[in-house]
PDB file of N, CA and C in Angstrom:
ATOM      1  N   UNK A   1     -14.593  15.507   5.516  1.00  0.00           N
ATOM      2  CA  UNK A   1     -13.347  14.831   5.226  1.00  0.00           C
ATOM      3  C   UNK A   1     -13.011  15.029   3.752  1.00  0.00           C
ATOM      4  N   UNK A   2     -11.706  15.555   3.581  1.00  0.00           N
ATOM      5  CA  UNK A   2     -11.615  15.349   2.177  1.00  0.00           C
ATOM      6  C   UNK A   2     -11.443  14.155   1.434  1.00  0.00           C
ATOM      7  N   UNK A   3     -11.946  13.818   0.313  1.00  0.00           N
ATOM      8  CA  UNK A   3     -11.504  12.887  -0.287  1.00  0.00           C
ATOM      9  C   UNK A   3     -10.475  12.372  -1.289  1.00  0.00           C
ATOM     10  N   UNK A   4     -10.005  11.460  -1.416  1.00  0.00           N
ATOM     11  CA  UNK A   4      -8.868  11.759  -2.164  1.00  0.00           C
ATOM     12  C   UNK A   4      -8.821  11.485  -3.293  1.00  0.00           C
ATOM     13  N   UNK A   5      -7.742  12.293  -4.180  1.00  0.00           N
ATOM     14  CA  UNK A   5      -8.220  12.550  -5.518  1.00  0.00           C
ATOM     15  C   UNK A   5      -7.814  11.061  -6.117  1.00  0.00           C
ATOM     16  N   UNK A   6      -8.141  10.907  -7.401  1.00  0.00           N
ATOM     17  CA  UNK A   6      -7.657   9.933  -8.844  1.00  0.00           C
ATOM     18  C   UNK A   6      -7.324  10.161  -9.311  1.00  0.00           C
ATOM     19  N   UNK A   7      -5.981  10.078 -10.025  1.00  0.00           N
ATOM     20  CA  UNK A   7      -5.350  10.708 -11.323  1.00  0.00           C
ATOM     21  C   UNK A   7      -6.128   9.456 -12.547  1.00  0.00           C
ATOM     22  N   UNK A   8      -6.943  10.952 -12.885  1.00  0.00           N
ATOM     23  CA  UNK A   8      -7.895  10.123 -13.834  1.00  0.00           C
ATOM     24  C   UNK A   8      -7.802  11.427 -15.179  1.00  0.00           C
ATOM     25  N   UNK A   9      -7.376  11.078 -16.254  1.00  0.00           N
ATOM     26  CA  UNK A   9      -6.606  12.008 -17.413  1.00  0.00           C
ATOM     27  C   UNK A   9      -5.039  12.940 -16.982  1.00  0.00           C
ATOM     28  N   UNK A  10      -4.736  12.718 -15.777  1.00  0.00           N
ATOM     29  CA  UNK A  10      -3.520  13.099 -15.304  1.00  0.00           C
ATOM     30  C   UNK A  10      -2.753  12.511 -14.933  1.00  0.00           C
ATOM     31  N   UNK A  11      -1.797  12.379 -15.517  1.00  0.00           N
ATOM     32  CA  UNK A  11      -0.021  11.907 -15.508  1.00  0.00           C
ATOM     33  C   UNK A  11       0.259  11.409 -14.178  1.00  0.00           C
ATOM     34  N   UNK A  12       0.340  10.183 -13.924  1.00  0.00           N
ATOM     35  CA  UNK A  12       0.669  10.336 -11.906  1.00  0.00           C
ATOM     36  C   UNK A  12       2.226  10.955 -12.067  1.00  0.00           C
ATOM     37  N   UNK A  13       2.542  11.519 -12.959  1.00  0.00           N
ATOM     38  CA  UNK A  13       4.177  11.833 -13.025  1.00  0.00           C
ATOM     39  C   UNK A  13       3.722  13.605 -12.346  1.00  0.00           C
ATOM     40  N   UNK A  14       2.694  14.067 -12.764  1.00  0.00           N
ATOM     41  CA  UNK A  14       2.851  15.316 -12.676  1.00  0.00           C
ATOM     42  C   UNK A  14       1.330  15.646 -11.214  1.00  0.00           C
ATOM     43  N   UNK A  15       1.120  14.494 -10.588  1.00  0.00           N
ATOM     44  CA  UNK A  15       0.324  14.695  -9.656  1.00  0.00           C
ATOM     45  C   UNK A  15       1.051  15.156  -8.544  1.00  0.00           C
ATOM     46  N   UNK A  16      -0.132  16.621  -7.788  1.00  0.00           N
ATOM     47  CA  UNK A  16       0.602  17.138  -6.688  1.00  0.00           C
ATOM     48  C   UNK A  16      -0.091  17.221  -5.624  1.00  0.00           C
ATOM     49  N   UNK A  17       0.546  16.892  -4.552  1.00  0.00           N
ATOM     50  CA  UNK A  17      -0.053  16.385  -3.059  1.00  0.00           C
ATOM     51  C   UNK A  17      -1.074  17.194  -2.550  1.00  0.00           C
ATOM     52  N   UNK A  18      -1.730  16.609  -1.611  1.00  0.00           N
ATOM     53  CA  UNK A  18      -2.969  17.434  -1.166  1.00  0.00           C
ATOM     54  C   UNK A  18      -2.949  17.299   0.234  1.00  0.00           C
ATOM     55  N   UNK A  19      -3.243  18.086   1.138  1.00  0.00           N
ATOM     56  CA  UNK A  19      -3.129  18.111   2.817  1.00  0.00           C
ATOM     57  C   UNK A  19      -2.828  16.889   3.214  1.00  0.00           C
ATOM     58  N   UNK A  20      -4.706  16.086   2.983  1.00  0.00           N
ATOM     59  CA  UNK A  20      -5.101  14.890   2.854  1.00  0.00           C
ATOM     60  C   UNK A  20      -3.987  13.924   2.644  1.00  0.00           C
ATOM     61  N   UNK A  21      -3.615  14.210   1.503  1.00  0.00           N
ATOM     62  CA  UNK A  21      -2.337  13.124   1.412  1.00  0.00           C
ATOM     63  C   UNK A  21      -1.091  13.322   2.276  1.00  0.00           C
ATOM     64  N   UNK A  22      -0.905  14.641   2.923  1.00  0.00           N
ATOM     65  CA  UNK A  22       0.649  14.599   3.645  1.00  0.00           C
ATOM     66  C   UNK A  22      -0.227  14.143   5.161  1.00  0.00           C
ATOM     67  N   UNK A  23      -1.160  14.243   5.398  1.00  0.00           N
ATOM     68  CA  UNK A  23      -1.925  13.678   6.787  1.00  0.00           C
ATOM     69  C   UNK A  23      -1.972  12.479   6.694  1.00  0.00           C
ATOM     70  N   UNK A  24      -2.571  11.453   5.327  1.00  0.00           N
ATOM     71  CA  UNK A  24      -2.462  10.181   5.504  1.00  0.00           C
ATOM     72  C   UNK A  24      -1.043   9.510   5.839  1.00  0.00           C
ATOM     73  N   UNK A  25       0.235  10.638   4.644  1.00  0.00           N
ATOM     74  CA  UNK A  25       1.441   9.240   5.590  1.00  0.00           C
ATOM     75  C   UNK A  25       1.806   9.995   6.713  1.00  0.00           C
ATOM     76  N   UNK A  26       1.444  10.852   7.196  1.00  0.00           N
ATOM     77  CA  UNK A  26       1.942  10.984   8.755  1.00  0.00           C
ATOM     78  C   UNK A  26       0.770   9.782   9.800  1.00  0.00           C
ATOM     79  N   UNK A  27      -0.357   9.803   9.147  1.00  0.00           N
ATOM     80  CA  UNK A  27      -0.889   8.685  10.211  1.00  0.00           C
ATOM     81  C   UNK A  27      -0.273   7.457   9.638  1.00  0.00           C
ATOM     82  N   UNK A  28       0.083   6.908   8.600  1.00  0.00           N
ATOM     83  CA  UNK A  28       0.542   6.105   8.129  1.00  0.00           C
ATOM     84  C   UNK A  28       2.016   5.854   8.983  1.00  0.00           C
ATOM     85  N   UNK A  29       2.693   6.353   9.169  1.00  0.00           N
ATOM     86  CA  UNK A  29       4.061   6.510   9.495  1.00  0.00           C
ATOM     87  C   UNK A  29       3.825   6.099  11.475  1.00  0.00           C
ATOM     88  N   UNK A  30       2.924   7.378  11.822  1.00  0.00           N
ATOM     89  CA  UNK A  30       3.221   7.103  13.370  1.00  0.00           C
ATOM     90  C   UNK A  30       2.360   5.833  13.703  1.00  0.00           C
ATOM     91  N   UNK A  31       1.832   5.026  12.712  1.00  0.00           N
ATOM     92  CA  UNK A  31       1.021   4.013  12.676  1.00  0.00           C
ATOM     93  C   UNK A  31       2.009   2.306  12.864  1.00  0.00           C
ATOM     94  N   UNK A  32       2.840   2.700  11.685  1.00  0.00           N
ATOM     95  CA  UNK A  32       4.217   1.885  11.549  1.00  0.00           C
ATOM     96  C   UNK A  32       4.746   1.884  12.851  1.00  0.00           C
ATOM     97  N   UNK A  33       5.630   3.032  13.351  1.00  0.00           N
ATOM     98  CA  UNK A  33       6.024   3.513  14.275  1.00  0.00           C
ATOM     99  C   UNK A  33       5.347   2.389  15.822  1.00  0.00           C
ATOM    100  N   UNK A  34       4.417   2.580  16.127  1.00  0.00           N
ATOM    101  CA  UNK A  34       3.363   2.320  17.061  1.00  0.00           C
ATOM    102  C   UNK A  34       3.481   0.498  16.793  1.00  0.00           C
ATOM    103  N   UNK A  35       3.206   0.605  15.677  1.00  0.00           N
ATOM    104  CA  UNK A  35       3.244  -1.595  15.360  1.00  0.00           C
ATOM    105  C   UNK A  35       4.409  -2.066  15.575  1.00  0.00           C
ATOM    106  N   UNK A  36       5.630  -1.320  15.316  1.00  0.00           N
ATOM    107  CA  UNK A  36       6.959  -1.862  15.927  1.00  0.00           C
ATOM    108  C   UNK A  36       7.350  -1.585  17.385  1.00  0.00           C
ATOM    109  N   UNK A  37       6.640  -0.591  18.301  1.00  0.00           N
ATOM    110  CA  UNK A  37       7.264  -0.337  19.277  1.00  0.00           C
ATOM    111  C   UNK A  37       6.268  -1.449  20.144  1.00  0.00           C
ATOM    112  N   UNK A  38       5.039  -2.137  19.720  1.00  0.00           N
ATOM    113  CA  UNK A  38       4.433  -3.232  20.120  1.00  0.00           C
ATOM    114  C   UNK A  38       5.198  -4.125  19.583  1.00  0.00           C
ATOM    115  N   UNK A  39       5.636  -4.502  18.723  1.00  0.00           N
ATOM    116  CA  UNK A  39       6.522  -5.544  18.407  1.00  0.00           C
ATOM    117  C   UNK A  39       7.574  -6.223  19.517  1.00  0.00           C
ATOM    118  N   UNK A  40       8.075  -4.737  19.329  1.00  0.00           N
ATOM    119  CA  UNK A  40       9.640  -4.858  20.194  1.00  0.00           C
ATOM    120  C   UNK A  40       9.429  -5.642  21.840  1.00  0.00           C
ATOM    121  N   UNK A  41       7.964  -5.617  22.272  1.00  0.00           N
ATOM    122  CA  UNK A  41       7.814  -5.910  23.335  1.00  0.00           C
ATOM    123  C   UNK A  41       7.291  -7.311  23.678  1.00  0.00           C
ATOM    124  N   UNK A  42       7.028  -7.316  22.308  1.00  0.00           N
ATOM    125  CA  UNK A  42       6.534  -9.231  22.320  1.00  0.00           C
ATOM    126  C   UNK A  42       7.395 -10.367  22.550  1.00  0.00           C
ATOM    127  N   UNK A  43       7.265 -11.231  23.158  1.00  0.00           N
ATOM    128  CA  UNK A  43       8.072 -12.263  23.084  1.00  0.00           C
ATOM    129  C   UNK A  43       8.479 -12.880  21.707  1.00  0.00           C
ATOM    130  N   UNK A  44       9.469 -13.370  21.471  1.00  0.00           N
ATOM    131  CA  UNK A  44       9.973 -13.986  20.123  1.00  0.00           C
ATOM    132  C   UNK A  44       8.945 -15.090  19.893  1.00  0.00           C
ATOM    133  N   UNK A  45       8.538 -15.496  18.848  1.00  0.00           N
ATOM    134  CA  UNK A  45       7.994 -16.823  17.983  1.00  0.00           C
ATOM    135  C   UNK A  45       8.812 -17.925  17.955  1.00  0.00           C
ATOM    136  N   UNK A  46       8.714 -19.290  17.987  1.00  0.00           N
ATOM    137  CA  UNK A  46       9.382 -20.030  17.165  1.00  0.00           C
ATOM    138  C   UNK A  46       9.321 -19.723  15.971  1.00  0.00           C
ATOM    139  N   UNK A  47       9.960 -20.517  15.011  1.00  0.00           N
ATOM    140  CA  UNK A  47      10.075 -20.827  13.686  1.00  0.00           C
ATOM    141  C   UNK A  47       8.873 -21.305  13.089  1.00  0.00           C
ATOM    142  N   UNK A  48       8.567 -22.309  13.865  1.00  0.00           N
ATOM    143  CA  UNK A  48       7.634 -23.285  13.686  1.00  0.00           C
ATOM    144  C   UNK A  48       6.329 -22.190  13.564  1.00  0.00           C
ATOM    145  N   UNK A  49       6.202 -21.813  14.664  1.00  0.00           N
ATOM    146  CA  UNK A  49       4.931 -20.512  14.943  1.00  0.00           C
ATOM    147  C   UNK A  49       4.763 -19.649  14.099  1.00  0.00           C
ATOM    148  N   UNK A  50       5.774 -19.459  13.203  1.00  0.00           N
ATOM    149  CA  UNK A  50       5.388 -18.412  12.582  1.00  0.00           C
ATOM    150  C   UNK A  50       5.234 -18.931  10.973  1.00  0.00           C
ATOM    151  N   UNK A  51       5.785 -19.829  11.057  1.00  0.00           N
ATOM    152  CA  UNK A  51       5.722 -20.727   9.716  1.00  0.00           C
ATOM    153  C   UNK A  51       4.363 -20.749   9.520  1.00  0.00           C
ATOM    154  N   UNK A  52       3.647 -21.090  10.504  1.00  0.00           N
ATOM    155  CA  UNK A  52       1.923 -21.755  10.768  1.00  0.00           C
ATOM    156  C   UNK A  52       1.511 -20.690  10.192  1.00  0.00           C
ATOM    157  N   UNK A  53       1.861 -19.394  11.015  1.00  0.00           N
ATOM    158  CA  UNK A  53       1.048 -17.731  11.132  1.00  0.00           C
ATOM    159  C   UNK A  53       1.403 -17.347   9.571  1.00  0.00           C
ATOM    160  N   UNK A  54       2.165 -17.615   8.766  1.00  0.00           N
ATOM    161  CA  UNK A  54       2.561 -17.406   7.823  1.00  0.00           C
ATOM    162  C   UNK A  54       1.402 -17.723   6.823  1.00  0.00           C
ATOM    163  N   UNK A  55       0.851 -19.491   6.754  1.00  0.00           N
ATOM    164  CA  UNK A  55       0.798 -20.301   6.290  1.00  0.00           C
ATOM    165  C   UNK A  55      -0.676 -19.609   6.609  1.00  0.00           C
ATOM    166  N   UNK A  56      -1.414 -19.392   7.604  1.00  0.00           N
ATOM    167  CA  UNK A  56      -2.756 -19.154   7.534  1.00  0.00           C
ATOM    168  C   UNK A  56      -3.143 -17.852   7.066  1.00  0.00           C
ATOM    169  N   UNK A  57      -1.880 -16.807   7.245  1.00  0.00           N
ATOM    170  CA  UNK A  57      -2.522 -15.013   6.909  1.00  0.00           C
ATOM    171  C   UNK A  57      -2.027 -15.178   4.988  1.00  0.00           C
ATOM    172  N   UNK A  58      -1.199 -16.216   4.477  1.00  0.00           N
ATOM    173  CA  UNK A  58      -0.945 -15.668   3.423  1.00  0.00           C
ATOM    174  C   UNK A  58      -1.374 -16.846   2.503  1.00  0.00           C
ATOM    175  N   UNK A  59      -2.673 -17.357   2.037  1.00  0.00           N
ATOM    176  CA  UNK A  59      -2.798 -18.434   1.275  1.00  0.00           C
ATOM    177  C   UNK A  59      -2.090 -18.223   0.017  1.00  0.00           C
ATOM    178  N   UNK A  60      -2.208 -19.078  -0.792  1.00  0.00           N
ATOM    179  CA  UNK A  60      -1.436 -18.734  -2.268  1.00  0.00           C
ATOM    180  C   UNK A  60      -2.056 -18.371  -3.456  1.00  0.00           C
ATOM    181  N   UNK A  61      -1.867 -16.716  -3.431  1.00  0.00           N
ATOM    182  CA  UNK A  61      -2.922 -16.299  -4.681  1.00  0.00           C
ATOM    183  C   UNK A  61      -2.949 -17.082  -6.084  1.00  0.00           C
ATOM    184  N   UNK A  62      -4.085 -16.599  -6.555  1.00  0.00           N
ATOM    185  CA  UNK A  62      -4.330 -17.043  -7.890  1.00  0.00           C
ATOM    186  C   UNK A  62      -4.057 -15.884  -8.882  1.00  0.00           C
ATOM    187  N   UNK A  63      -3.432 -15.936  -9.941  1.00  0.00           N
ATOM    188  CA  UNK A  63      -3.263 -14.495 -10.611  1.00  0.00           C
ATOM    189  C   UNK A  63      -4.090 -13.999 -10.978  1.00  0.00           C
ATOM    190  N   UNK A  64      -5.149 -14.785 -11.547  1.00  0.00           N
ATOM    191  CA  UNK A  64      -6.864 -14.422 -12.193  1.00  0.00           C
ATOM    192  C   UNK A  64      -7.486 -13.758 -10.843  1.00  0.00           C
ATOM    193  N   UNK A  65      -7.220 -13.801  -9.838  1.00  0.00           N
ATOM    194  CA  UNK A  65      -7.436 -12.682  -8.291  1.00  0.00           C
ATOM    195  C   UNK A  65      -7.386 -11.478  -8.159  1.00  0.00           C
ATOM    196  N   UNK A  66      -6.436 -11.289  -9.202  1.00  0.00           N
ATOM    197  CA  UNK A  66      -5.908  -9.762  -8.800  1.00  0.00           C
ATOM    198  C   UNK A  66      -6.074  -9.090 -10.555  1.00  0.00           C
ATOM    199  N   UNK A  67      -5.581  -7.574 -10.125  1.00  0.00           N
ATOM    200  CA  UNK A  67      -5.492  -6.845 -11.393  1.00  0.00           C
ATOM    201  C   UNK A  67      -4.268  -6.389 -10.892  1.00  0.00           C
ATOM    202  N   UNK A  68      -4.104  -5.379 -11.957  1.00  0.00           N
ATOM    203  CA  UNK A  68      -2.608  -4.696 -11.840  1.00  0.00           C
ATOM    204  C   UNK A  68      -2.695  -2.989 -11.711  1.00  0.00           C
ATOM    205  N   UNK A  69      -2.412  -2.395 -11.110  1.00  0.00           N
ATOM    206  CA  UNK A  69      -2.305  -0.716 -11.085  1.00  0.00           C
ATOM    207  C   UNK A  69      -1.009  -0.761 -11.104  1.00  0.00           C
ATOM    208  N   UNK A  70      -1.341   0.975 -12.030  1.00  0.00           N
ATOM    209  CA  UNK A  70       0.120   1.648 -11.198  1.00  0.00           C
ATOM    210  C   UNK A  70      -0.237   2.531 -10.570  1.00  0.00           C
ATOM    211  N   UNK A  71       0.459   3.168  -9.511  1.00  0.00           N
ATOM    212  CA  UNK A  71       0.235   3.938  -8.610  1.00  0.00           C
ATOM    213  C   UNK A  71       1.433   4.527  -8.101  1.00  0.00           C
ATOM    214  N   UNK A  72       0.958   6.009  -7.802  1.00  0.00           N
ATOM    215  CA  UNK A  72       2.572   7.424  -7.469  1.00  0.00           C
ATOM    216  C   UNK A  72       2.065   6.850  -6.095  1.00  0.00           C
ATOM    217  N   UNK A  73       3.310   7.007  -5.096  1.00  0.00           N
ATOM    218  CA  UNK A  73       3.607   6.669  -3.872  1.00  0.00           C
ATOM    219  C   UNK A  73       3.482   8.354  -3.072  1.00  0.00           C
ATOM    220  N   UNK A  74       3.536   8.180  -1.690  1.00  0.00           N
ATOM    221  CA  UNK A  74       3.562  10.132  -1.373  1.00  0.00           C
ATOM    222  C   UNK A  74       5.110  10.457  -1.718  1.00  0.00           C
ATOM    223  N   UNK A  75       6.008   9.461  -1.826  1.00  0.00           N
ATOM    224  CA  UNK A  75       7.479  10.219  -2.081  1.00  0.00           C
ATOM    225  C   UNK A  75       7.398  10.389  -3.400  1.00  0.00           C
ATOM    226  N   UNK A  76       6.339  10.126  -4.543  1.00  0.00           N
ATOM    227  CA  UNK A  76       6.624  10.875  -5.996  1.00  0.00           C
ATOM    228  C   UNK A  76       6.893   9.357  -6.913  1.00  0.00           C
ATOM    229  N   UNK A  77       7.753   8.066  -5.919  1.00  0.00           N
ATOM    230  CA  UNK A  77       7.963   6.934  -7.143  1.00  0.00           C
ATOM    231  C   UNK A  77       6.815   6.491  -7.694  1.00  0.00           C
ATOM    232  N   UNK A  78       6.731   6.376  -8.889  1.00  0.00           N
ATOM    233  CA  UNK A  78       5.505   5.098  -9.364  1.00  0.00           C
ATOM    234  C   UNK A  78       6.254   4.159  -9.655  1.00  0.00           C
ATOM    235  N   UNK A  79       5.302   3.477  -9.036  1.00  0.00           N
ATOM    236  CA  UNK A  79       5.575   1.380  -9.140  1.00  0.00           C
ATOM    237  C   UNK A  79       3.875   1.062  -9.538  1.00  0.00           C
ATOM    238  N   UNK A  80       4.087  -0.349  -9.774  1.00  0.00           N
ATOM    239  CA  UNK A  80       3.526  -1.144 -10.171  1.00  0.00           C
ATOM    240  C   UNK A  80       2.627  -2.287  -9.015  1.00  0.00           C
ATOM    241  N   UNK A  81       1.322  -2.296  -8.695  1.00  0.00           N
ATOM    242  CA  UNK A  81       0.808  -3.544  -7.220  1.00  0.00           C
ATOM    243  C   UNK A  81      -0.146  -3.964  -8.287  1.00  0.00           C
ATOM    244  N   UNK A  82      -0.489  -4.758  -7.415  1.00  0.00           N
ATOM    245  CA  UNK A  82      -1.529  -6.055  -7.197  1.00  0.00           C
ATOM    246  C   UNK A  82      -2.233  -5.913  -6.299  1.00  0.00           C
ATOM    247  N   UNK A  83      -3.877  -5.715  -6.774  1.00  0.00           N
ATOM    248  CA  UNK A  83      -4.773  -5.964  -5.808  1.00  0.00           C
ATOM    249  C   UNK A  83      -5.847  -7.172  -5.732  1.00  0.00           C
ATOM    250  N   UNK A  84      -6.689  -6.836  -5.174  1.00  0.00           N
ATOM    251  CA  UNK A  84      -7.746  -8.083  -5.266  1.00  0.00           C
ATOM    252  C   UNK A  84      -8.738  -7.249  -6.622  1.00  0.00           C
ATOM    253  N   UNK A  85      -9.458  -8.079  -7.812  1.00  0.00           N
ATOM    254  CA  UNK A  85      -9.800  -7.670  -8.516  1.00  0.00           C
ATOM    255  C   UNK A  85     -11.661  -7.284  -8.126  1.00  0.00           C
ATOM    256  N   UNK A  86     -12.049  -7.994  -6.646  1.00  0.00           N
ATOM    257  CA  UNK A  86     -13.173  -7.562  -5.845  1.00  0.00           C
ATOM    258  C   UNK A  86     -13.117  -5.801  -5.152  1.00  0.00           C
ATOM    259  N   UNK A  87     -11.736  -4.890  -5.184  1.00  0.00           N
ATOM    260  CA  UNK A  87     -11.843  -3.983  -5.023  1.00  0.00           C
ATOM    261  C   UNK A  87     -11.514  -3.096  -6.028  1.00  0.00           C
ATOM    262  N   UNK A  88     -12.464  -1.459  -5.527  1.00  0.00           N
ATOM    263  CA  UNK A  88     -12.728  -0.688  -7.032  1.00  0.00           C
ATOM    264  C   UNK A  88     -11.394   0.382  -7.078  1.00  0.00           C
ATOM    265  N   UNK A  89     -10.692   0.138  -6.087  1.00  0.00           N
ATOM    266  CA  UNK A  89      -9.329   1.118  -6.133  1.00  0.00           C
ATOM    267  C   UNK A  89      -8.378   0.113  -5.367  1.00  0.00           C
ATOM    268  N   UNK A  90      -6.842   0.798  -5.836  1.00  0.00           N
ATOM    269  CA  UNK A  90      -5.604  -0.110  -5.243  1.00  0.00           C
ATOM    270  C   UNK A  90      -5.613   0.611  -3.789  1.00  0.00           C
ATOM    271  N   UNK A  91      -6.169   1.123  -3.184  1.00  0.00           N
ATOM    272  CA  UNK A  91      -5.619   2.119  -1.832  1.00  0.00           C
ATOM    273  C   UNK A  91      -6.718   1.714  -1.057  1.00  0.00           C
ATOM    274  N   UNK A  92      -7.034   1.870   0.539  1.00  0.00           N
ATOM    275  CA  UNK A  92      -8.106   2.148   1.432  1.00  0.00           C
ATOM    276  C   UNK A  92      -7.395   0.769   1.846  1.00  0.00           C
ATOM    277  N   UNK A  93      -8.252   0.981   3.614  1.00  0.00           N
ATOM    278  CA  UNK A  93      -7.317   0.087   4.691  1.00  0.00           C
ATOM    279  C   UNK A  93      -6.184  -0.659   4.868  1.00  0.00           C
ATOM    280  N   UNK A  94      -5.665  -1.528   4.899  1.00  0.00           N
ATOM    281  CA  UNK A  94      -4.383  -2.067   5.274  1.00  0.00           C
ATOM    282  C   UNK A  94      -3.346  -1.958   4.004  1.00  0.00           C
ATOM    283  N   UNK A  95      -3.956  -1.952   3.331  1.00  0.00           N
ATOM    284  CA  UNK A  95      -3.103  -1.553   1.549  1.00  0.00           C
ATOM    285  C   UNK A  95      -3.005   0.085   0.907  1.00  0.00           C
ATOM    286  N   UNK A  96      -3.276   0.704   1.433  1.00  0.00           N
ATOM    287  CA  UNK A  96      -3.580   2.054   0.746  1.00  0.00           C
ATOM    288  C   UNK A  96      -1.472   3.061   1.029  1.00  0.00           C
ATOM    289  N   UNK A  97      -0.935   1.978   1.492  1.00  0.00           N
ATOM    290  CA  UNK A  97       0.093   2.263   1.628  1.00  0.00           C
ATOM    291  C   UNK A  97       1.787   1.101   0.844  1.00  0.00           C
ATOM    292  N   UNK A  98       2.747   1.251   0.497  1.00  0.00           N
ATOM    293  CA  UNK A  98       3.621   0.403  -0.117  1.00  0.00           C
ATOM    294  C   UNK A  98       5.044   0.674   0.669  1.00  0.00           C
ATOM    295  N   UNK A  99       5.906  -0.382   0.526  1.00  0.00           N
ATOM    296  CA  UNK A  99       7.209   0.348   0.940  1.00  0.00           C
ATOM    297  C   UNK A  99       7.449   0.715  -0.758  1.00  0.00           C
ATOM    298  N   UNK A 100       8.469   1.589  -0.514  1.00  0.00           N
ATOM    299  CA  UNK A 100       9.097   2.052  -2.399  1.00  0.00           C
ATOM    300  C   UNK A 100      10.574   1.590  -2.412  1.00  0.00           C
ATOM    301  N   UNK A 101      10.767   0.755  -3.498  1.00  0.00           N
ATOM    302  CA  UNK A 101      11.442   0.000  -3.686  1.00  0.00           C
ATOM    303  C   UNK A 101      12.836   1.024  -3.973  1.00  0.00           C
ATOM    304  N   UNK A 102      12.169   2.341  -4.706  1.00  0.00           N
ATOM    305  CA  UNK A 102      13.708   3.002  -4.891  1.00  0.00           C
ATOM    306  C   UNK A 102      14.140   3.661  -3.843  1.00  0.00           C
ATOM    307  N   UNK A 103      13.439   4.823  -3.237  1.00  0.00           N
ATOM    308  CA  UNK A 103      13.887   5.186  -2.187  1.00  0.00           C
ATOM    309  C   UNK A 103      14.144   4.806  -0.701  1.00  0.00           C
ATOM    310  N   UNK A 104      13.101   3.343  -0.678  1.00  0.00           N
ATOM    311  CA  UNK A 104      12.831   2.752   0.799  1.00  0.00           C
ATOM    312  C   UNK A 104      11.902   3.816   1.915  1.00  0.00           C
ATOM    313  N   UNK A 105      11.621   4.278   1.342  1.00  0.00           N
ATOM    314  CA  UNK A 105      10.369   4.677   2.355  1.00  0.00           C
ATOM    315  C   UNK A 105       9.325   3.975   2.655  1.00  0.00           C
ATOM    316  N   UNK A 106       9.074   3.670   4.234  1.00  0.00           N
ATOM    317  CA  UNK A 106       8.012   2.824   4.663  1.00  0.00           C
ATOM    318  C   UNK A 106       7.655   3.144   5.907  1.00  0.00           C
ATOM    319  N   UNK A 107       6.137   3.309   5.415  1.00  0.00           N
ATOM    320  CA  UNK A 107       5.290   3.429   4.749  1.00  0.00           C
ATOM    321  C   UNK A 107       5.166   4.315   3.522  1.00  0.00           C
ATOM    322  N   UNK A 108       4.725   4.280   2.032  1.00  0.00           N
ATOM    323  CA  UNK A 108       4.364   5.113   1.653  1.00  0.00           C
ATOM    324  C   UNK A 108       3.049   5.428   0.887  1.00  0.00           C
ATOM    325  N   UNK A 109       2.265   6.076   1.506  1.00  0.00           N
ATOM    326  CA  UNK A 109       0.743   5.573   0.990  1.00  0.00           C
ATOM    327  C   UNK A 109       0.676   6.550  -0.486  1.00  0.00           C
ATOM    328  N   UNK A 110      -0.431   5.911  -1.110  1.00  0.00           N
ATOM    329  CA  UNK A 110      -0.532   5.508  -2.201  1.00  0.00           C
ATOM    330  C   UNK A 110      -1.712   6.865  -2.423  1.00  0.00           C
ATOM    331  N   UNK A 111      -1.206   7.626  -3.451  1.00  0.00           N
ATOM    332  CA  UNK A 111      -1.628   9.539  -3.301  1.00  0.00           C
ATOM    333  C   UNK A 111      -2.562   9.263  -4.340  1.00  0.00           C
ATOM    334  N   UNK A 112      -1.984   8.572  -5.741  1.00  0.00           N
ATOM    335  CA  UNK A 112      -2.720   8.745  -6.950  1.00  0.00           C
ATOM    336  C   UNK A 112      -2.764   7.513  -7.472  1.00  0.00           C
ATOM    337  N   UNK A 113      -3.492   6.844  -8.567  1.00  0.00           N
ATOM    338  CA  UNK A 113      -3.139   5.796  -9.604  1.00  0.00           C
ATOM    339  C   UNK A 113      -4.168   5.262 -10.494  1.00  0.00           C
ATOM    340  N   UNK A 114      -3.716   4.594 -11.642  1.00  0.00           N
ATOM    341  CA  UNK A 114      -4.389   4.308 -12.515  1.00  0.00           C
ATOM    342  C   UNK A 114      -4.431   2.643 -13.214  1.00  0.00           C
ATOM    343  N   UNK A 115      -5.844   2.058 -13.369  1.00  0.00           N
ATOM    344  CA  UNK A 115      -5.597   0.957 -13.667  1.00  0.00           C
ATOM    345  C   UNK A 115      -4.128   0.747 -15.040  1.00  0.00           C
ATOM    346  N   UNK A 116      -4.069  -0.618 -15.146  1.00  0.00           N
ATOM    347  CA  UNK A 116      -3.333  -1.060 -16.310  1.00  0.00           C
ATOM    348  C   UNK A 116      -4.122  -1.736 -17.168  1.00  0.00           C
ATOM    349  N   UNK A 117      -4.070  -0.986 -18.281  1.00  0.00           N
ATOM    350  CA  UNK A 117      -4.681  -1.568 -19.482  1.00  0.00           C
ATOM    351  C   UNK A 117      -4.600  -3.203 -20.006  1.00  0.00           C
ATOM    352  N   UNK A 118      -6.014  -3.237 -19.813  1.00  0.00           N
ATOM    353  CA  UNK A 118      -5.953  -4.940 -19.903  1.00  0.00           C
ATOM    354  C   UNK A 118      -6.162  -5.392 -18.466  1.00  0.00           C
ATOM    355  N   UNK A 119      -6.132  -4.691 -17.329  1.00  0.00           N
ATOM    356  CA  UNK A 119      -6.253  -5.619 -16.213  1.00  0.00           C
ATOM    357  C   UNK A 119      -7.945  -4.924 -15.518  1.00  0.00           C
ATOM    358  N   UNK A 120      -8.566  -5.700 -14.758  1.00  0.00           N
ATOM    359  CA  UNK A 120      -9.345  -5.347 -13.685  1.00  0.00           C
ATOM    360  C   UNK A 120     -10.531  -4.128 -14.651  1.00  0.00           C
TER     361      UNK A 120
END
């Protein structure tokens, strides 16, 4: 399996894609794809229900929790996340992907990145 690279002394401005990375957002994508077409088939929630479901999947972080990266997206934007400061990279399982705020691509997993100075 290849592994994927770090832009570690390299610009995530001038990082360039690797198989690996155009394979992750295609599984990324028909992954999305697949969670909404299960969606579509579920019965609706109350309000109430999901308020709860809300209330138990999303407790209320602490900022001292997290660090800060930036990180190039596979469409090329860099933005700015938040991770848990217990993991040693912003990417791998349910996070290794972002929507991008400029272009709206979603999924877009997360190719390269580098901590922020001062964090994590």
């Amino acid at each position: 399996m290849e592994s994927r690279r770090v832009a570690q002394g390299v610009p995530l401005e001038e990082y360039q894609l690797t198989r690996a990375d155009h394979r992750r957002q295609e599984e990324a994508v028909a992954t999305a794809d697949w969670v909404q077409r299960q969606l579509a088939k579920a019965p609706p929630w109350s309000d109430e229900k999901l308020e709860a479901i809300q209330e138990l999947l999303s407790p209320p972080p602490r900022p001292s929790e997290f660090a800060r990266w930036r990180v190039r997206l596979y469409c090329g934007h860099i933005r700015e996340v938040r991770r848990s400061r217990n993991r040693e990279r912003p990417d791998g399982g349910v996070t290794d992907h972002e929507r991008c705020g400029e272009c709206g691509l979603d999924p877009s997993v997360i190719v390269a990145f580098e901590p922020i100075a001062g964090d994590g």
